[in-house]
C-alpha atoms as a PDB file:
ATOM      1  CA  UNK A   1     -31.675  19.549  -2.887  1.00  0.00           C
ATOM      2  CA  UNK A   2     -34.189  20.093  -0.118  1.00  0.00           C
ATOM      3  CA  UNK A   3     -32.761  20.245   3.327  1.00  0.00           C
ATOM      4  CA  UNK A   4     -35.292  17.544   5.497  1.00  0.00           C
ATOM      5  CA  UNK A   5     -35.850  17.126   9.437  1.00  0.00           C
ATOM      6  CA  UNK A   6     -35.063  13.591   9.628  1.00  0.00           C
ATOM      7  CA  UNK A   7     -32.368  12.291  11.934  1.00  0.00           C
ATOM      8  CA  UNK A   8     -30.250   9.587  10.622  1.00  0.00           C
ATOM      9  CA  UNK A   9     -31.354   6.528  12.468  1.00  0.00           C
ATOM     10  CA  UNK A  10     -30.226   5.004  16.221  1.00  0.00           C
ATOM     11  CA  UNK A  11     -27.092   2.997  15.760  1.00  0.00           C
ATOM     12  CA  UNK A  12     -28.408  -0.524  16.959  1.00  0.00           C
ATOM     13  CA  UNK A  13     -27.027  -1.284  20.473  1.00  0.00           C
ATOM     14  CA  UNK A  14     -24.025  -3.166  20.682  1.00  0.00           C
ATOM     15  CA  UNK A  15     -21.979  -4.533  24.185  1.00  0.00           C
ATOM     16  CA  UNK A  16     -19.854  -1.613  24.593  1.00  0.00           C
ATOM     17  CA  UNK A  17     -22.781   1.464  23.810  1.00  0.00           C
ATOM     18  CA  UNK A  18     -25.031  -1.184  26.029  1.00  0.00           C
ATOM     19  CA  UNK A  19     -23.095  -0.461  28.958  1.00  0.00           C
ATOM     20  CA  UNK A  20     -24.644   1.855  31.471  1.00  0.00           C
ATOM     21  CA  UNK A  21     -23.126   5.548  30.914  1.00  0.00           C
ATOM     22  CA  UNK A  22     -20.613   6.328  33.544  1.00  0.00           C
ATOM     23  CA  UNK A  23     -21.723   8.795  36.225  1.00  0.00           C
ATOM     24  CA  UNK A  24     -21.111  12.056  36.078  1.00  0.00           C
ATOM     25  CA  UNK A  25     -17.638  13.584  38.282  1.00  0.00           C
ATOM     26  CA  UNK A  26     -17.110  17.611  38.813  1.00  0.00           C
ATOM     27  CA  UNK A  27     -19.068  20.046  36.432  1.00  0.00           C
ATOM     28  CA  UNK A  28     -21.046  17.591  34.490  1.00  0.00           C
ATOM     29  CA  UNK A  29     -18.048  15.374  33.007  1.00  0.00           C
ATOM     30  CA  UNK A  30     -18.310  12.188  32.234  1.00  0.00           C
ATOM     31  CA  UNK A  31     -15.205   9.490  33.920  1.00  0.00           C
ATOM     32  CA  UNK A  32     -15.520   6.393  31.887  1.00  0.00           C
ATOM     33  CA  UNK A  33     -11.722   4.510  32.366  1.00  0.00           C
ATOM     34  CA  UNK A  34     -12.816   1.036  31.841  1.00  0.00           C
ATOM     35  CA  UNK A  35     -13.940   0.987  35.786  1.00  0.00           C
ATOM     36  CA  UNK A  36     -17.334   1.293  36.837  1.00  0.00           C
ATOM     37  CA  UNK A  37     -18.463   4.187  38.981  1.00  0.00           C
ATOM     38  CA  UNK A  38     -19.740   1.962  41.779  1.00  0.00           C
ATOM     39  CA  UNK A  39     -16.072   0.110  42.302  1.00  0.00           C
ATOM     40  CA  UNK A  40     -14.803   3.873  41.815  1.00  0.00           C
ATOM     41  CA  UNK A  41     -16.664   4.662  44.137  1.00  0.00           C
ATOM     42  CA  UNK A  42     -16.155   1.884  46.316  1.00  0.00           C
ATOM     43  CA  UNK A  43     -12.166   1.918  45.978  1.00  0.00           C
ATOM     44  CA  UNK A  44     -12.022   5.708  46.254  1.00  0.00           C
ATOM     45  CA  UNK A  45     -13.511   5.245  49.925  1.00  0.00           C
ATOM     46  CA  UNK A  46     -11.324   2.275  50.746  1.00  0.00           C
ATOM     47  CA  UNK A  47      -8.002   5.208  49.325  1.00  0.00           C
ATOM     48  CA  UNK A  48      -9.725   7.442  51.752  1.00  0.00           C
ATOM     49  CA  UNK A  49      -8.808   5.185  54.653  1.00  0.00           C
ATOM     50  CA  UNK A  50      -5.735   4.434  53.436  1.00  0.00           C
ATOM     51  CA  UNK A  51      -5.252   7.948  53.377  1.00  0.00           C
ATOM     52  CA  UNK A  52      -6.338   8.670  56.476  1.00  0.00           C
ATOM     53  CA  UNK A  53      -4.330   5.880  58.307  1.00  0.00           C
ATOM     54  CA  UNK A  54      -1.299   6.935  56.112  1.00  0.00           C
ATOM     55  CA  UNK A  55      -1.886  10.723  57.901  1.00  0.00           C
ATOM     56  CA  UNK A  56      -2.167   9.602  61.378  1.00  0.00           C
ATOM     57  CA  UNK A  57       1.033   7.494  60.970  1.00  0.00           C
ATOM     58  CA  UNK A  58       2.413  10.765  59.610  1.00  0.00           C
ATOM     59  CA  UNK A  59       1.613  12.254  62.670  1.00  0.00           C
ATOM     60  CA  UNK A  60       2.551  10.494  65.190  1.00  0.00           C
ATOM     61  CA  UNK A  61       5.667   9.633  64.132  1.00  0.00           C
ATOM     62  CA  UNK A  62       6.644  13.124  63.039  1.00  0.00           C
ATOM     63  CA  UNK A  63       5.847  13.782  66.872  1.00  0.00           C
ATOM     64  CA  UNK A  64       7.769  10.663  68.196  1.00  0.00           C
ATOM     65  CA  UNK A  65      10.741  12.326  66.212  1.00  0.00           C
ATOM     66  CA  UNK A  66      10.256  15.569  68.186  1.00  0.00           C
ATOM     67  CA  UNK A  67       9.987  14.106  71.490  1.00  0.00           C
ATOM     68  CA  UNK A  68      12.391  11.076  71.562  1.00  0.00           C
ATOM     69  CA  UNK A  69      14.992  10.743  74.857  1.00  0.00           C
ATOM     70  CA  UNK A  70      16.852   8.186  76.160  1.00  0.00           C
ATOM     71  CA  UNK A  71      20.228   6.305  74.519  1.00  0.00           C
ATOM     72  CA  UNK A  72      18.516   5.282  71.484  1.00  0.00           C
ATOM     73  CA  UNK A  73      17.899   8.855  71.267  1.00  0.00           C
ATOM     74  CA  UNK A  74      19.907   9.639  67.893  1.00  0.00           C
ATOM     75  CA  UNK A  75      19.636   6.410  66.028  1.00  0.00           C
ATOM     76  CA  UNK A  76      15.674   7.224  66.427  1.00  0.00           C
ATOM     77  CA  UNK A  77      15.551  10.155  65.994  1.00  0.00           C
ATOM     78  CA  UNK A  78      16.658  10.649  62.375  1.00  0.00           C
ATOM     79  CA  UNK A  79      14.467   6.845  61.964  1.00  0.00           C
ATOM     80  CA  UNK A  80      11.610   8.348  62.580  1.00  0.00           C
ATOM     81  CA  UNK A  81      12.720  11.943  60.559  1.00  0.00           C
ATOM     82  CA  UNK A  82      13.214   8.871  57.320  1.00  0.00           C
ATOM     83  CA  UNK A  83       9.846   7.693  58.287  1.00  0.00           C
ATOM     84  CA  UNK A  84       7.673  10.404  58.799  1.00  0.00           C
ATOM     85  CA  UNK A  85       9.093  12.076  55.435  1.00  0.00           C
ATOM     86  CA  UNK A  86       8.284   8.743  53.332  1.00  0.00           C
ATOM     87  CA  UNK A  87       4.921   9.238  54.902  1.00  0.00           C
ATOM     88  CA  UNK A  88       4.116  12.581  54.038  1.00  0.00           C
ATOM     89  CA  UNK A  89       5.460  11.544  50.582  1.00  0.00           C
ATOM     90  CA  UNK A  90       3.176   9.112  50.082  1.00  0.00           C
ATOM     91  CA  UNK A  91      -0.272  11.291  51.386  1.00  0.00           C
ATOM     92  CA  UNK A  92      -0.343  13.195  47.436  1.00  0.00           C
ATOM     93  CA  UNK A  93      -0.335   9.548  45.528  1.00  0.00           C
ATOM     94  CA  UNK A  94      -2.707   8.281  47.555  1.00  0.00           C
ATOM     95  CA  UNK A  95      -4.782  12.057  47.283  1.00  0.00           C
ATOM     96  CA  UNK A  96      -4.198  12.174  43.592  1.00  0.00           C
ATOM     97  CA  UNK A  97      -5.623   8.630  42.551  1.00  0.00           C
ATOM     98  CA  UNK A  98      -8.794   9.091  44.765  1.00  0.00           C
ATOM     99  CA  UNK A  99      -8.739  12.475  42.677  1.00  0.00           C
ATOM    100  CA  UNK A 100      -8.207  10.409  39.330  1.00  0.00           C
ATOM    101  CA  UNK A 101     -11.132   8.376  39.931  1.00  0.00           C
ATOM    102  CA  UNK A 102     -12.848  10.993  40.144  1.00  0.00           C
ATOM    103  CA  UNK A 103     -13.984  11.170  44.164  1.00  0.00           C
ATOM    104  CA  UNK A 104     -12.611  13.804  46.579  1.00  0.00           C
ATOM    105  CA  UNK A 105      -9.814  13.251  48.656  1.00  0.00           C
ATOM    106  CA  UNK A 106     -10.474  13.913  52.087  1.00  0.00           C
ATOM    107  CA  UNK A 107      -8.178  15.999  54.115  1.00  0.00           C
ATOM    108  CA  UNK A 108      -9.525  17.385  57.572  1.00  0.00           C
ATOM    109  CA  UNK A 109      -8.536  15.847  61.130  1.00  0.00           C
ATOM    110  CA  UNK A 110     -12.139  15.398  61.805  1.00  0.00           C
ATOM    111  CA  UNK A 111     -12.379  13.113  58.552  1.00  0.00           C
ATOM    112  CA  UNK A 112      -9.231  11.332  59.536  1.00  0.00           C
ATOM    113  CA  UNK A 113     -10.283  11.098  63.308  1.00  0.00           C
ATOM    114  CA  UNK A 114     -13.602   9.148  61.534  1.00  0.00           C
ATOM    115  CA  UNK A 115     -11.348   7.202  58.669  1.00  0.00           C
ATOM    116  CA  UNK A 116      -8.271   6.138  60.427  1.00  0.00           C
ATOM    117  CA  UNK A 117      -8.277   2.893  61.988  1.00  0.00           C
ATOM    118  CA  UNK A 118      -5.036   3.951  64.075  1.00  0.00           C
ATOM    119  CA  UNK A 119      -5.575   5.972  67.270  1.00  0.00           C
ATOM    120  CA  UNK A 120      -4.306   9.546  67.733  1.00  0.00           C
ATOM    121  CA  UNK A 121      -0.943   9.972  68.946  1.00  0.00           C
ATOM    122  CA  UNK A 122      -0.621  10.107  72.733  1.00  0.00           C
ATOM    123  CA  UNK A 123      -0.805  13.242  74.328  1.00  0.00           C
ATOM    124  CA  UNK A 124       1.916  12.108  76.692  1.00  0.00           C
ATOM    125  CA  UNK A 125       5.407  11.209  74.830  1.00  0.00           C
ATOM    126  CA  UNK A 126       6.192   7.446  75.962  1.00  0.00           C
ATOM    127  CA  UNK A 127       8.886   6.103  76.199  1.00  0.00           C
ATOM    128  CA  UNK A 128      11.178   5.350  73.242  1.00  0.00           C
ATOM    129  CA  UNK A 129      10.402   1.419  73.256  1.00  0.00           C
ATOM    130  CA  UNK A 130       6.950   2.727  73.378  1.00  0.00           C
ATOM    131  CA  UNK A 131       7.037   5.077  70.599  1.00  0.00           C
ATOM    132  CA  UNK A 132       8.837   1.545  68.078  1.00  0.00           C
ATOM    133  CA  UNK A 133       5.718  -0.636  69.767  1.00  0.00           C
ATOM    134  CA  UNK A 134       3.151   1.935  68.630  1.00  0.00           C
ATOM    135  CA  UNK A 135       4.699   2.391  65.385  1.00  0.00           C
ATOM    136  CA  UNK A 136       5.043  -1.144  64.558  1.00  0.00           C
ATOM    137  CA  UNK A 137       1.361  -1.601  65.315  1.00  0.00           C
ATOM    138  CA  UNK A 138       0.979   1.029  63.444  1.00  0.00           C
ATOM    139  CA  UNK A 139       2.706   0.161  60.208  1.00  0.00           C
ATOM    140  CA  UNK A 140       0.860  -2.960  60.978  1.00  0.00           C
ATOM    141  CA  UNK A 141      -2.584  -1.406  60.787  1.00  0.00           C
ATOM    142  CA  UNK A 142      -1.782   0.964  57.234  1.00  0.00           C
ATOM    143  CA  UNK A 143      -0.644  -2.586  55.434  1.00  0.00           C
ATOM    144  CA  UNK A 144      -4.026  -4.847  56.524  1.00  0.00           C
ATOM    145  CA  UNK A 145      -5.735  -1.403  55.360  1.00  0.00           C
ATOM    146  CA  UNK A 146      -4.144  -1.501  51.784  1.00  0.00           C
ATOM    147  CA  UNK A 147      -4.138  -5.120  51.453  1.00  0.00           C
ATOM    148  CA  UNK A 148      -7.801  -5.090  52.384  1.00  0.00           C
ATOM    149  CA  UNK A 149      -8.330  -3.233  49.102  1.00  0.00           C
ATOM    150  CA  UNK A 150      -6.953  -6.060  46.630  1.00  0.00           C
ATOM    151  CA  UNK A 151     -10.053  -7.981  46.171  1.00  0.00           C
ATOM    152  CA  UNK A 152     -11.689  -4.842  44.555  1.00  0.00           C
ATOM    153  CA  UNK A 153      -9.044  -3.567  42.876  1.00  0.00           C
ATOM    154  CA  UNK A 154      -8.398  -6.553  41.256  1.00  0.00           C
ATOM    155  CA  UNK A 155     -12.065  -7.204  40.486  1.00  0.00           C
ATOM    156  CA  UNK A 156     -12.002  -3.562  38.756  1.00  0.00           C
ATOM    157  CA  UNK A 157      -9.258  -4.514  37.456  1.00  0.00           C
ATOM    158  CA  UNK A 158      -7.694  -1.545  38.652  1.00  0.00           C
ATOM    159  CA  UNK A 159      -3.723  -1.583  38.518  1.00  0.00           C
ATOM    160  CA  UNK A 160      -2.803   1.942  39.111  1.00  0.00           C
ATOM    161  CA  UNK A 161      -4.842   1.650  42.220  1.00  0.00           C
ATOM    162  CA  UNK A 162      -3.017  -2.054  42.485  1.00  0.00           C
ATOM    163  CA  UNK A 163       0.690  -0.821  41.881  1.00  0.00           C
ATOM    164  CA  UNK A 164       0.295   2.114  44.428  1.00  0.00           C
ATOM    165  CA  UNK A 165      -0.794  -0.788  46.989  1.00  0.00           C
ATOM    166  CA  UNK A 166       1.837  -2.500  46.553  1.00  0.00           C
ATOM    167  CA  UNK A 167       4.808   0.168  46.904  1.00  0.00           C
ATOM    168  CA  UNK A 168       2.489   0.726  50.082  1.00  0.00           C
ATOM    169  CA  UNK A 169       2.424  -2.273  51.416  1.00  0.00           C
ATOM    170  CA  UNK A 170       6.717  -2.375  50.636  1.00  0.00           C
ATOM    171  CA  UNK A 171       6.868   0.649  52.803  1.00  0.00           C
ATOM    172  CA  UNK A 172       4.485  -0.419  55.888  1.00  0.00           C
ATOM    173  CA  UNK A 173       6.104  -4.377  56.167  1.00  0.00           C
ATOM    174  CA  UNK A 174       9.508  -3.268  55.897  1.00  0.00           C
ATOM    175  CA  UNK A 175       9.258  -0.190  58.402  1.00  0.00           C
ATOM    176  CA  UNK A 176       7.595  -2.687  60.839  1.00  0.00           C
ATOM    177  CA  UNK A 177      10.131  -5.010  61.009  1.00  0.00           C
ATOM    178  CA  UNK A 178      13.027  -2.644  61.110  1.00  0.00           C
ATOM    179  CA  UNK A 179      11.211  -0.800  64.073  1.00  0.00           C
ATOM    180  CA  UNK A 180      10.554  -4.715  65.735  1.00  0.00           C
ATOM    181  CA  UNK A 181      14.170  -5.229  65.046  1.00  0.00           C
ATOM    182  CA  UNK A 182      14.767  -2.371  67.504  1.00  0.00           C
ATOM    183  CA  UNK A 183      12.861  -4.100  70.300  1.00  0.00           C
ATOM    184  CA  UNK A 184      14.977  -7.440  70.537  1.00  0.00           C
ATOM    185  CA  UNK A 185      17.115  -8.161  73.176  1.00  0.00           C
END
């Protein structure tokens, strides 16, 4: 038998080879997960400022815990130690699935300074009825972030993204309203 040249010929397109070839993460691989690299792309920058609101909450109540006074003073203090720890739980998720769909993960203050929609923590301690009003409002903010997300995630049709939303948005609405609990007379 004589060995030819010829190629076998081109498989006829069909709807899944039609599909555009997904683009290209780290080192030349390929992500293709079912999701298409624009609504990675789009709900890997929407994770970022989840992310970056989730860090900023971090922070400031991690400080709040440090610098809490006044007759409320225990009862806060290890509130806010519960708090900040959740939060600095929940920064890796958040990291990893931005990560997983195949984007970096940003992590400097300057990127969080230009991400967060929360403000920096004061540079003066406030009060303790302060500190609960700021972190209500803050709580607040992270949940509109994450819920702001659904309509692409579900149009990807992206439920990892989806299911670490909602054990988000669990963690903001429920630390709100024990903090506004704390403010009634």
């Amino acid at each position: 038998m004589a060995k030819t040249d010829k190629k076998p010929a081109a498989k006829p397109a069909t709807k899944a080879s039609a599909k555009p070839a997904a683009k290209p993460a780290a080192k030349g691989q390929a992500i293709d997960i079912g999701i298409s690299a624009d609504h990675r792309a789009a709900i890997a920058k929407g994770l970022n400022g989840l992310l970056a609101d989730t860090f900023t909450l971090y922070l400031t109540t991690h400080n709040f815990h440090w610098n809490v006074t006044g007759p409320m003073f225990n009862t806060l203090h290890v509130m806010f130690m519960d708090q900040y720890t959740e939060l600095w739980n929940a920064v890796d998720p958040i990291a990893e699935r931005i990560r997983a769909l195949g984007f970096p993960a940003k992590g400097s203050f300057a990127d969080y300074a230009k991400f967060s929609t929360l403000p920096d923590a004061p540079t003066e301690p406030p009060k303790a009825k302060e500190m609960i009003r700021i972190l209500v409002a803050g709580h607040e903010a992270v949940a509109r972030t994450g819920r702001a997300l659904y309509p692409l995630v579900d149009e990807a049709s992206d439920e990892p993204t989806a299911d670490l939303l909602t054990q988000r948005l669990d963690v903001h609405e429920k630390a709100a309203w024990m903090l506004r609990s704390l403010l009634e007379d």
